[in-house]
Protein backbone atom coordinates (compact mmCIF):
# COMPACT_ATOMS: atom_id res chain seq x y z
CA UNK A 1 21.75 -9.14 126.97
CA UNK A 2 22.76 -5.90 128.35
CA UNK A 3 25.18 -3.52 126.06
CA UNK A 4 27.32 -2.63 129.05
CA UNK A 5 28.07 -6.69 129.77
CA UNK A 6 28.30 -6.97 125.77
CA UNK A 7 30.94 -4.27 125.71
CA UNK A 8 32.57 -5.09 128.91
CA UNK A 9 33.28 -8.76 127.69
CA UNK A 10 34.69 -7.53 124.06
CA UNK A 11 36.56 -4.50 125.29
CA UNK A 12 38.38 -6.13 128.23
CA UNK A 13 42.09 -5.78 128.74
CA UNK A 14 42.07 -2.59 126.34
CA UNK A 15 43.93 0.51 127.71
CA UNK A 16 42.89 2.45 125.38
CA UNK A 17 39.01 1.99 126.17
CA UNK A 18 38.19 4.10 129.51
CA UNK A 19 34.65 3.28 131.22
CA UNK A 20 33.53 5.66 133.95
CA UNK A 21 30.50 4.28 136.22
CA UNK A 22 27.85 7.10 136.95
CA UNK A 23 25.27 5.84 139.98
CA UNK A 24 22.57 8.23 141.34
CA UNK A 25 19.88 5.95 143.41
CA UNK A 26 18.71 3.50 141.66
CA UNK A 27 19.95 4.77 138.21
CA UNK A 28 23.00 3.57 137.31
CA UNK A 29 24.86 3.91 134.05
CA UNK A 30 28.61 3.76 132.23
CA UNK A 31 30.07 6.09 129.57
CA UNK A 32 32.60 4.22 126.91
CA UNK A 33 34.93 6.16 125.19
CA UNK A 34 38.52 5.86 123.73
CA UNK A 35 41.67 7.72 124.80
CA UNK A 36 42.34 10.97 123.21
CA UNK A 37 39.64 10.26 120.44
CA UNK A 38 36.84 12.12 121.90
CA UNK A 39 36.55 16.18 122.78
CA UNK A 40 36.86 15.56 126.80
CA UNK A 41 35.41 18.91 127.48
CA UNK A 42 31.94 18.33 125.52
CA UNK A 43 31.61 15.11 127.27
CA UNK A 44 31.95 16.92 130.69
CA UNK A 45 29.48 19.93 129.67
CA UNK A 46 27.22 18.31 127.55
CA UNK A 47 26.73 14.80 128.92
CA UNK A 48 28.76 14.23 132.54
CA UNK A 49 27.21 17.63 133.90
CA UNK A 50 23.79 16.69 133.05
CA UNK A 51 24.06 12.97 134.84
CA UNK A 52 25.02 14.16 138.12
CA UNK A 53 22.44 16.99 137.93
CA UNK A 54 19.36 16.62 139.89
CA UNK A 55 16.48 14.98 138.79
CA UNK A 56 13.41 16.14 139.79
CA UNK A 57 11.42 12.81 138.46
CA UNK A 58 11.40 9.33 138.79
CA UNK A 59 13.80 7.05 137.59
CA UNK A 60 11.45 5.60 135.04
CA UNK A 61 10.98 8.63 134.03
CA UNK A 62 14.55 9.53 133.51
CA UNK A 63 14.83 6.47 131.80
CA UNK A 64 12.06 8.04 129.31
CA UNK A 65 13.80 11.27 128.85
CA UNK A 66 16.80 9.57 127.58
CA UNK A 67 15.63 6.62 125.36
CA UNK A 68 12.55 8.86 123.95
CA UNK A 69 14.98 11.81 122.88
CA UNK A 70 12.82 14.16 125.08
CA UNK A 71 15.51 17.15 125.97
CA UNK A 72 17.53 15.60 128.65
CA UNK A 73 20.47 15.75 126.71
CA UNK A 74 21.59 19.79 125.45
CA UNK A 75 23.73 18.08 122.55
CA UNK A 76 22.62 15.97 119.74
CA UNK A 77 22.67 11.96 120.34
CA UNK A 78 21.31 8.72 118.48
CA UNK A 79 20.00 5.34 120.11
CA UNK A 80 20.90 2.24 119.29
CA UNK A 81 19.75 -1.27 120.00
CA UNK A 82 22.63 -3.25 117.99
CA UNK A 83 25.53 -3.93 120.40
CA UNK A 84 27.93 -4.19 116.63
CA UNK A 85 26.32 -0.39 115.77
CA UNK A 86 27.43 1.05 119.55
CA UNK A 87 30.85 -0.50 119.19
CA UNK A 88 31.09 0.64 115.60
CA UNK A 89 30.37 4.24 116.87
CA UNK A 90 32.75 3.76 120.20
CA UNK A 91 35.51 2.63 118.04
CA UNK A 92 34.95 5.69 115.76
CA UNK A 93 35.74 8.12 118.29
CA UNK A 94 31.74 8.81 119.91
CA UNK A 95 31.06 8.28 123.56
CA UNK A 96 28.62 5.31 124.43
CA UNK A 97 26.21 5.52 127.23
CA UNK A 98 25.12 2.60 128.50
CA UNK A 99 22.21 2.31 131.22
CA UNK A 100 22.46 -0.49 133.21
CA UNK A 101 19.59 -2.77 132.58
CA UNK A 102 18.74 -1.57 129.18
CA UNK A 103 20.16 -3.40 125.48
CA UNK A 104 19.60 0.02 124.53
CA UNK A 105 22.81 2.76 124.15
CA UNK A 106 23.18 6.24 122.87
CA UNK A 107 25.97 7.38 121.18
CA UNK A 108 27.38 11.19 121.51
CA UNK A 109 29.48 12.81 118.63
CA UNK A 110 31.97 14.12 120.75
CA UNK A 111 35.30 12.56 117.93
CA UNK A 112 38.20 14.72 118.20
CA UNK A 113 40.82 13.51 115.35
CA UNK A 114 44.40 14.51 115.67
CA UNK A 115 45.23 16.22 111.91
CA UNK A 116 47.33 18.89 110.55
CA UNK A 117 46.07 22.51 109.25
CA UNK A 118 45.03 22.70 105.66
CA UNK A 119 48.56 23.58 104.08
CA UNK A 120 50.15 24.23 99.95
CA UNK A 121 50.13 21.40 98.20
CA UNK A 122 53.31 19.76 97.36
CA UNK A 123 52.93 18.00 94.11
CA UNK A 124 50.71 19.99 92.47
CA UNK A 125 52.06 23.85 92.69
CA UNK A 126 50.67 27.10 91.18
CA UNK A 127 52.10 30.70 91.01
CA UNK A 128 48.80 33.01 90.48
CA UNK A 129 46.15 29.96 91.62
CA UNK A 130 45.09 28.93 94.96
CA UNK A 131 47.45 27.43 97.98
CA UNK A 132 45.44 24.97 99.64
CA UNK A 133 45.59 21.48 99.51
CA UNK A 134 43.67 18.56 101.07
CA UNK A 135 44.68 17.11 104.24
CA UNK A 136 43.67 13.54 106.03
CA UNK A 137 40.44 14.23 107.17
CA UNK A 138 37.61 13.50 104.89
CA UNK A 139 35.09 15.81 106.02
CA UNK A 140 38.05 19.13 106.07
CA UNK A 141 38.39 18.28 102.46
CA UNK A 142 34.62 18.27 101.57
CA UNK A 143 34.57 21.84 103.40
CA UNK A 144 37.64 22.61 100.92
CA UNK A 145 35.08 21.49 97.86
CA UNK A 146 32.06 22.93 99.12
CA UNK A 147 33.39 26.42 99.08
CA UNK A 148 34.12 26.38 95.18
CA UNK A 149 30.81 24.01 94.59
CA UNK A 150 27.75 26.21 96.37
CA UNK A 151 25.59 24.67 94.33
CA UNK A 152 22.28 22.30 95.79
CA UNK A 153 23.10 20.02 93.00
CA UNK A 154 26.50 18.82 94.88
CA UNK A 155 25.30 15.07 95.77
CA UNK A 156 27.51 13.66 98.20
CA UNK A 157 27.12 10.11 99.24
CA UNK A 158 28.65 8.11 102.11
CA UNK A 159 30.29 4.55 102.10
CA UNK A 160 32.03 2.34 104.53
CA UNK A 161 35.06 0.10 102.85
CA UNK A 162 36.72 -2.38 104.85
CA UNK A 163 35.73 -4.66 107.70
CA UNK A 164 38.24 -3.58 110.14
CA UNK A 165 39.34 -0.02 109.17
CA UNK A 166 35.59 1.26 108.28
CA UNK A 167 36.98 3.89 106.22
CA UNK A 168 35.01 6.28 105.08
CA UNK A 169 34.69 7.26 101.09
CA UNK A 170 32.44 9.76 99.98
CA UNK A 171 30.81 9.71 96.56
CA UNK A 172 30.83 13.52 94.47
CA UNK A 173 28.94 14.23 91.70
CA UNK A 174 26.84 17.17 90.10
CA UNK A 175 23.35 16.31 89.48
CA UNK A 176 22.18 16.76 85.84
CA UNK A 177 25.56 17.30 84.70
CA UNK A 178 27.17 13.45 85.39
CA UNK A 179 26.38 10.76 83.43
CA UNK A 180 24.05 8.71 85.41
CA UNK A 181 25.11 5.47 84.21
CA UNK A 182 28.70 6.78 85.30
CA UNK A 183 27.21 6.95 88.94
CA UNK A 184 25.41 3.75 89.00
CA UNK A 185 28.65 2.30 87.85
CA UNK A 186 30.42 3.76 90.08
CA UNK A 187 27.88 2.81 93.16
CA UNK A 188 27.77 -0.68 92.08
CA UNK A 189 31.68 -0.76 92.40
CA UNK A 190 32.21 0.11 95.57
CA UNK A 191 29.67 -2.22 97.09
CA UNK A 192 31.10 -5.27 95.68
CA UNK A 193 34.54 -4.26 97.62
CA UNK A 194 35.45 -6.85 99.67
CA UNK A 195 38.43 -6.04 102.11
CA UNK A 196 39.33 -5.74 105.70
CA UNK A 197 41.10 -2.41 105.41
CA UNK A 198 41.50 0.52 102.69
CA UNK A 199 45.03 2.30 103.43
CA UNK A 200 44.05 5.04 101.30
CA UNK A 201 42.53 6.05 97.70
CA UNK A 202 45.45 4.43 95.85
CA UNK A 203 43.85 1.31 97.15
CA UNK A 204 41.01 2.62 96.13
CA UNK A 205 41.86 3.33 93.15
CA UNK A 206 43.31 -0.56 92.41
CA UNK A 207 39.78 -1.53 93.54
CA UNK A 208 37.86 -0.14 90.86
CA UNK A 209 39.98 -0.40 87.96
CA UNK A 210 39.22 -3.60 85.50
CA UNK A 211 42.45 -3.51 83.45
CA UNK A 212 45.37 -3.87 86.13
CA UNK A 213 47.61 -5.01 83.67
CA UNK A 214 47.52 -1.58 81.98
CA UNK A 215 50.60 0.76 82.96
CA UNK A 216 48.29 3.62 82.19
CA UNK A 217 46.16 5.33 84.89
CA UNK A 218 42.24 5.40 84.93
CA UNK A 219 41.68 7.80 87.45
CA UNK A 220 43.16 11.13 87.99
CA UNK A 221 44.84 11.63 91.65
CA UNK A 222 45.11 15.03 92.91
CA UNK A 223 45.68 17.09 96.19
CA UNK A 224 43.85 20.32 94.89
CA UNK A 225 40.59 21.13 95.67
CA UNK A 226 39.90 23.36 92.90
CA UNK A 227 41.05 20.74 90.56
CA UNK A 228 38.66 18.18 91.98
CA UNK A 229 35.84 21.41 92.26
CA UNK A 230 36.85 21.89 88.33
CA UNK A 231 36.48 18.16 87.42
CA UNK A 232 32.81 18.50 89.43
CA UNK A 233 31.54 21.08 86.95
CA UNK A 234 32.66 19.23 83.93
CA UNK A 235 30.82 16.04 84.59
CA UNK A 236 32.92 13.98 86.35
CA UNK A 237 32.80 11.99 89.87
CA UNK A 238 35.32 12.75 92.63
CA UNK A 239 36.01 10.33 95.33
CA UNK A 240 37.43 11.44 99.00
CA UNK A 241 38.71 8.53 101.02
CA UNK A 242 39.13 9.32 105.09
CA UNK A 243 42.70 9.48 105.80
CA UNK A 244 44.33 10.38 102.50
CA UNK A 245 44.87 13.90 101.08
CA UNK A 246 45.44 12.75 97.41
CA UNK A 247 41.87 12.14 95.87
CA UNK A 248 40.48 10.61 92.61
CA UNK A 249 38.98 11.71 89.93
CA UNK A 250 37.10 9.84 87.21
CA UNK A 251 36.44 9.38 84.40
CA UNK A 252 40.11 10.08 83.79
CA UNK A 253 41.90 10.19 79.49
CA UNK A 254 45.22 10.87 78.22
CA UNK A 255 44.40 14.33 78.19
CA UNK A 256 43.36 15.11 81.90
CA UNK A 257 46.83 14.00 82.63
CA UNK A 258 48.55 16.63 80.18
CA UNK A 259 46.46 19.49 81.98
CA UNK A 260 48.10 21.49 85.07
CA UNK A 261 46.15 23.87 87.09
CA UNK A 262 48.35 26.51 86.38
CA UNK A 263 46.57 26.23 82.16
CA UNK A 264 44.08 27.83 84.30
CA UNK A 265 45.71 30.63 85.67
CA UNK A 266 47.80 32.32 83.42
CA UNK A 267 47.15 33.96 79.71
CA UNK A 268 45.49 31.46 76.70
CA UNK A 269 48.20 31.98 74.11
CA UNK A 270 50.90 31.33 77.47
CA UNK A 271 48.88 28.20 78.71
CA UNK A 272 48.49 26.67 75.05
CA UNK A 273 52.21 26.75 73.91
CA UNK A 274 53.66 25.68 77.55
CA UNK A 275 50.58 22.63 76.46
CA UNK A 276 51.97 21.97 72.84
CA UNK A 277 55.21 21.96 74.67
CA UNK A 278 54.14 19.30 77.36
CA UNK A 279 53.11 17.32 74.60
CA UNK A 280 56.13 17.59 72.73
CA UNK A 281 58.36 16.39 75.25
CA UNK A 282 56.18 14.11 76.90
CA UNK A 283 57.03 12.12 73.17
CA UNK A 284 60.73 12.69 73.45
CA UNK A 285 61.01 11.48 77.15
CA UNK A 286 59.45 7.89 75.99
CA UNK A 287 61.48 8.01 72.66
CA UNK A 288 64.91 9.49 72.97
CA UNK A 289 67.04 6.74 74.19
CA UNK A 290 65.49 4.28 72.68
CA UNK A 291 66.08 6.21 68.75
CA UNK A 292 69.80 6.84 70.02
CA UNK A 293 70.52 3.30 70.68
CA UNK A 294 68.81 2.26 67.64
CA UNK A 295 70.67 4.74 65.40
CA UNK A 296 74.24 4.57 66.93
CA UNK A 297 73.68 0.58 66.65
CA UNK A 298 71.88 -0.32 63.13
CA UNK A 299 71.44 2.65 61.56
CA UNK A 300 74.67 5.06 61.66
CA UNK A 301 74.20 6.48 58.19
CA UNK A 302 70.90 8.47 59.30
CA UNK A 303 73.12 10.94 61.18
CA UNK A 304 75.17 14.12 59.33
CA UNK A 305 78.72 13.18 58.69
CA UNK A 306 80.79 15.74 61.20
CA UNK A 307 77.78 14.27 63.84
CA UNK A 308 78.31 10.54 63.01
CA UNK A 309 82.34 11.42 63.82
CA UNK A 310 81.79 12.96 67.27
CA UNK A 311 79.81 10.75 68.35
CA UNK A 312 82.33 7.78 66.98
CA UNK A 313 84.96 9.52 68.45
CA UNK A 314 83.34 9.80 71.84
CA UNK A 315 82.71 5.88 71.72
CA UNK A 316 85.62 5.33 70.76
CA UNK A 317 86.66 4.36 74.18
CA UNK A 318 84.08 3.21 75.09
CA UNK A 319 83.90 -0.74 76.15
CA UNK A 320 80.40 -0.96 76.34
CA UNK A 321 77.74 -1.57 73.43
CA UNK A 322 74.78 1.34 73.46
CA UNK A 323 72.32 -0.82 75.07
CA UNK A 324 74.41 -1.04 77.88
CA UNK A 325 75.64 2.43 78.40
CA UNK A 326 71.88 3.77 78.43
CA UNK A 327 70.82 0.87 80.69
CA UNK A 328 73.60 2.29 83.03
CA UNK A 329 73.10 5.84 83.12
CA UNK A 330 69.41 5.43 83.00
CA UNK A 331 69.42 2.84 86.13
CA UNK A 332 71.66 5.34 88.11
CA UNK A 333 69.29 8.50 86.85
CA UNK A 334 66.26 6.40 88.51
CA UNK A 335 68.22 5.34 91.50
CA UNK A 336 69.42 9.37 92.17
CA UNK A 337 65.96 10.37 91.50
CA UNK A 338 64.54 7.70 93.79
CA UNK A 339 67.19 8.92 96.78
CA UNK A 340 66.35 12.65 95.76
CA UNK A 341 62.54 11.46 96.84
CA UNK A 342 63.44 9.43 99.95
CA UNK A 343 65.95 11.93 101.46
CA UNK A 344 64.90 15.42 103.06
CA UNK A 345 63.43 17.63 101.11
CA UNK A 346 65.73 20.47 102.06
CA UNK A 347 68.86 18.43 100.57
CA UNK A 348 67.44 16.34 98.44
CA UNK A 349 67.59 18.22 95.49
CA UNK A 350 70.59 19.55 96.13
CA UNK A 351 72.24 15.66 96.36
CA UNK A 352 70.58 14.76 92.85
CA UNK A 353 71.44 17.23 90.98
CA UNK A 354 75.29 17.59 92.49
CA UNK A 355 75.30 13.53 92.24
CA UNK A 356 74.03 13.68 88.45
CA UNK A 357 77.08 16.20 87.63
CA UNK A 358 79.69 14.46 89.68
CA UNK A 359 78.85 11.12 88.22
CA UNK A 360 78.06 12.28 84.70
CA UNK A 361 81.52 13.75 84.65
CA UNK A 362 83.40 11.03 86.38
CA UNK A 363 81.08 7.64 84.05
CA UNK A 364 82.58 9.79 80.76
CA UNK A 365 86.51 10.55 81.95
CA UNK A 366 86.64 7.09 83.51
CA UNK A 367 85.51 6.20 79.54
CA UNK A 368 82.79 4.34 81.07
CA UNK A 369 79.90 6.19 78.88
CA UNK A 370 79.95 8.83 76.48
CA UNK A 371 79.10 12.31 76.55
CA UNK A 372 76.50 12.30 74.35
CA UNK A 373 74.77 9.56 76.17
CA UNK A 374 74.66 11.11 79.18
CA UNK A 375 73.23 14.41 77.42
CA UNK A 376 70.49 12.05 75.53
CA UNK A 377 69.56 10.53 79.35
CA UNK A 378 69.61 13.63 81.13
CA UNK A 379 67.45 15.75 78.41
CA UNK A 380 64.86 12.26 78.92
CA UNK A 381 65.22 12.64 82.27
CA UNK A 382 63.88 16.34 82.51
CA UNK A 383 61.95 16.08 79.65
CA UNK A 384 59.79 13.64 81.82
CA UNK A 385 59.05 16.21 84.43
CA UNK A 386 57.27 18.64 82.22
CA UNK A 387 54.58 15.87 82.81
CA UNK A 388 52.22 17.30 85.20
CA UNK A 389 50.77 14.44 86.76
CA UNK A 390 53.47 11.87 88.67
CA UNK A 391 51.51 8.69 88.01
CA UNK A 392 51.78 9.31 84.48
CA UNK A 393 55.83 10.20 84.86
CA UNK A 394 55.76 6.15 86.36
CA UNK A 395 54.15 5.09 83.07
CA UNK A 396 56.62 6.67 81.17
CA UNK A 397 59.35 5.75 82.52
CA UNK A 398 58.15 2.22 82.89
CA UNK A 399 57.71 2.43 78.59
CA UNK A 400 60.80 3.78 77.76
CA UNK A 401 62.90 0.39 79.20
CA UNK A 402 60.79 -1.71 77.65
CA UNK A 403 61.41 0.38 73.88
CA UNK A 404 65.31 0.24 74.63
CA UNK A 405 65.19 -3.32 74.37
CA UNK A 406 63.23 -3.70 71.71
CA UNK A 407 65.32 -0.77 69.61
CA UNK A 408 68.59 -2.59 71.01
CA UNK A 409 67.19 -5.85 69.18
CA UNK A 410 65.55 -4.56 66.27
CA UNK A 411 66.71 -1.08 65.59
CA UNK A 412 64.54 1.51 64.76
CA UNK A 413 62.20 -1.12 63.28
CA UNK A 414 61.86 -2.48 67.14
CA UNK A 415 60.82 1.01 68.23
CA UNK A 416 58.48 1.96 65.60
CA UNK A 417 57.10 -1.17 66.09
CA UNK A 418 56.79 -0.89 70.20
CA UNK A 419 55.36 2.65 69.73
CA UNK A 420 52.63 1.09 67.22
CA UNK A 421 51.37 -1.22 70.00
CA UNK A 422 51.73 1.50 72.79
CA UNK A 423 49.10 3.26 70.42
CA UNK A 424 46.99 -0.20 69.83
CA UNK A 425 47.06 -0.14 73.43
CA UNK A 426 45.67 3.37 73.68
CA UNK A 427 43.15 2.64 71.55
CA UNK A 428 42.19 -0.25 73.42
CA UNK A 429 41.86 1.50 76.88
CA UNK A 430 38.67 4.18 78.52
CA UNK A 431 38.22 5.13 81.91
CA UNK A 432 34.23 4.13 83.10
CA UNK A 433 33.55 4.14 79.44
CA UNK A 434 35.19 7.20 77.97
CA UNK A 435 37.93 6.35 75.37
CA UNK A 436 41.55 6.91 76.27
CA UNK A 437 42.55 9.29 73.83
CA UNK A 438 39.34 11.29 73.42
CA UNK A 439 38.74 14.11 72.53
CA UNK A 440 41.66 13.67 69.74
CA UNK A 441 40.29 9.89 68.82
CA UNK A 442 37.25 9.80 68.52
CA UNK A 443 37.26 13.23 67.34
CA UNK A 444 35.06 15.63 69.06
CA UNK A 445 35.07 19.07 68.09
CA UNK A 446 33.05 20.69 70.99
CA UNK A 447 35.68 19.60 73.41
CA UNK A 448 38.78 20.96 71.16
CA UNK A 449 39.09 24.07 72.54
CA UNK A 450 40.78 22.78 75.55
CA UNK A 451 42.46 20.03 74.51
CA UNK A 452 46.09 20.75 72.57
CA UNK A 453 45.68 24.66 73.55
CA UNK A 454 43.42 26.55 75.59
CA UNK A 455 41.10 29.16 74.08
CA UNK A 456 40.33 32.14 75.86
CA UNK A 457 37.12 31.87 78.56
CA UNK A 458 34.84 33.97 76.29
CA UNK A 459 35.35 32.21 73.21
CA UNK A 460 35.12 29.16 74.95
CA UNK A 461 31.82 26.95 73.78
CA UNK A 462 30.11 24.68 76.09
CA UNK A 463 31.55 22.50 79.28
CA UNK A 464 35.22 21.11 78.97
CA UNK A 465 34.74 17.20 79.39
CA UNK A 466 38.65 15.53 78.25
């Protein structure tokens, strides 16, 4: 069957889909493209111009010049003889020729993708390190990573996910430094996807994990290129996905989630107690409320005398048990922080942290909750943002509801206990076979020298791998 009838009879009644008839004698041929998803001009110069040229030979062997790759064309083309292949390509953004009598078509790579200029990141911000961030377009971003990887040992490796979106994801690894058995893995993963789309690489990212049930992350999302670059050198893989500017990282532990860019860009002894910090807090923002309700409810005599009476005194009027004052103010603290997100960016802060005053102030004269309550929720609540990474921020979060209960129902028993199987859980978890907590369990001392601090470059012994 002839491509042009093939195409013709699938692409009918598309508006999109513009088909231009080129006849010169007895050669006769149509060009396929889509609207506004090829470069028009290259078409015209490259392909159009050379059509209604001339030809000083025969049809035939015309014909020859084209489907033999002999010169005809100044620009770079492929053939095809699979009528799926030249509407996978003409759905993809190239131009299909197809010559009238022929099964035979040849795609140009004329796509021209509509995307935005490579930009500062917004999640992920530095004072002394780099600006840029990815964008949408796959191959920008491995441009971004080539220029901090100009190495030959860069492998890069292309796959198509998705029956109907053919998105592209491309496989990044250093040669001799990643685990191979980390690659095959890896490999073998993303050929057993079965889907009909991939919206983007937190799809991606659901795909290849094998413990959904885990709040934790496996894989470390990020929108920096020298992050990803960094993660390259250390051993790791790095997946881009076409169409989304956050990309993963893997294998990902507890650790690589604790670790900002900006560790890298200021002085050791500044980057390791801003770390120690991180850590600190990251414990308080999962424990806080929950040892507050606990101790106010079960266990009043832990707390200093003139303490235990201001706090009384502040509850005094109080109508609500503890459980239910924190569940309050911690509800409305997600659902601010949640509008501070959804609205613009140029007010949105403004609105959540005027909206946290206003109703701070009005919850404790309206004797609704007490002051020290809302002090406890909203030292939790920017405690939490000293985490670097947001996906871990939802995991925390997440935890620290589920330990109010059980401290509400147990007492401090019910939190030590909930903390114990947070830890079991820990334990329990790796990311493509490296364990959760490592380096701190299992020990490795080689790796401690960027884990709870950073040591200075020079004293610094062997690759970092978290």
């Amino acid at each position: 069957m002839e491509l042009a009838q093939w195409l013709n009879d699938r692409l009918k009644d598309r508006p999109d889909v513009v088909s231009q008839k080129i006849e010169q004698g007895k050669f006769a041929c149509t060009i396929y493209y889509m609207t506004e998803a090829i470069d028009l001009e290259m078409l015209q110069t490259q392909v159009l111009r050379t059509l209604l040229a001339p030809y000083e030979g025969s049809d035939e062997e015309r014909l020859g010049d084209i489907l033999e790759r002999r010169s005809y064309f100044p620009t770079i083309y492929s053939l095809t003889r699979s009528p799926e292949a030249a509407l996978d390509g003409l759905l993809n953004g190239q131009a299909a020729l197809c010559i009238d009598g022929q099964a035979t078509g040849v795609l140009f790579p004329f796509q021209q993708k509509a995307m935005r200029s490579v930009s500062a990141g917004e999640n992920e911000k530095t004072i002394r390190g780099p600006k840029e961030s990815f964008v949408e377009d796959i191959w920008t971003n491995l441009s971004l990573v080539r220029q901090r990887v100009k190495s030959d040992k860069l492998v890069v490796e292309e796959f198509v996910i998705g029956s109907e979106s053919r998105t592209t994801v491309l496989l990044l690894y250093m040669k001799g430094s990643c685990d191979e058995e980390l690659v095959q893995e890896v490999q073998k993963k993303l050929k057993e996807i079965r889907t009909n789309r991939l919206p983007g690489s937190s799809f991606l990212e659901e795909a290849l994990d094998d413990r959904l049930a885990s709040p934790f992350p496996k894989m470390l999302n990020t929108e920096r290129p020298d992050v990803l670059a960094s993660s390259l050198f250390e051993g790791r893989i790095a997946l881009l996905t076409d169409g989304s500017p956050s990309n993963l990282v893997a294998p990902a532990t507890l650790l690589s989630f604790m670790q900002s860019a900006e560790d890298y860009y200021q002085r050791y002894f500044y980057s390791s107690w801003v770390r120690v910090l991180r850590y600190a807090f990251f414990g308080l923002s999962l424990v806080l409320p929950s040892a507050y309700v606990a101790i106010t409810t079960f266990h009043p005599e832990m707390m200093p005398y003139n303490l235990l009476i201001s706090v009384a005194s502040s509850r005094d009027i109080v109508p609500f048990p503890a459980i239910v004052e924190a569940l309050i103010m911690e509800v409305t603290f997600e659902v601010m922080r949640e509008a501070g997100q959804r609205i613009p960016s140029a007010i949105g802060q403004t609105i959540s942290i005027v909206g946290a005053i206003v109703i701070g102030d009005a919850a404790v004269t309206a004797g609704i909750v007490s002051a020290p309550m809302v002090i406890i929720v909203a030292l939790t609540g920017i405690s939490s943002f000293i985490v670097p990474h947001f996906s871990l921020t939802l995991t925390v979060r997440f935890l620290r509801f589920m330990l109010l209960f059980t401290s509400a129902i147990f007492g401090l028993l019910g939190l030590i206990v909930g903390v114990f199987f947070v830890y079991i859980h820990l334990l329990s978890l790796d990311s493509f076979g490296t364990p959760y907590l490592s380096p701190f369990i299992p020990y490795k001392a080689e790796r401690m020298k960027d884990a709870a601090g950073r040591f200075p470059w020079s004293k610094r012994m062997g690759p970092k791998r978290s």
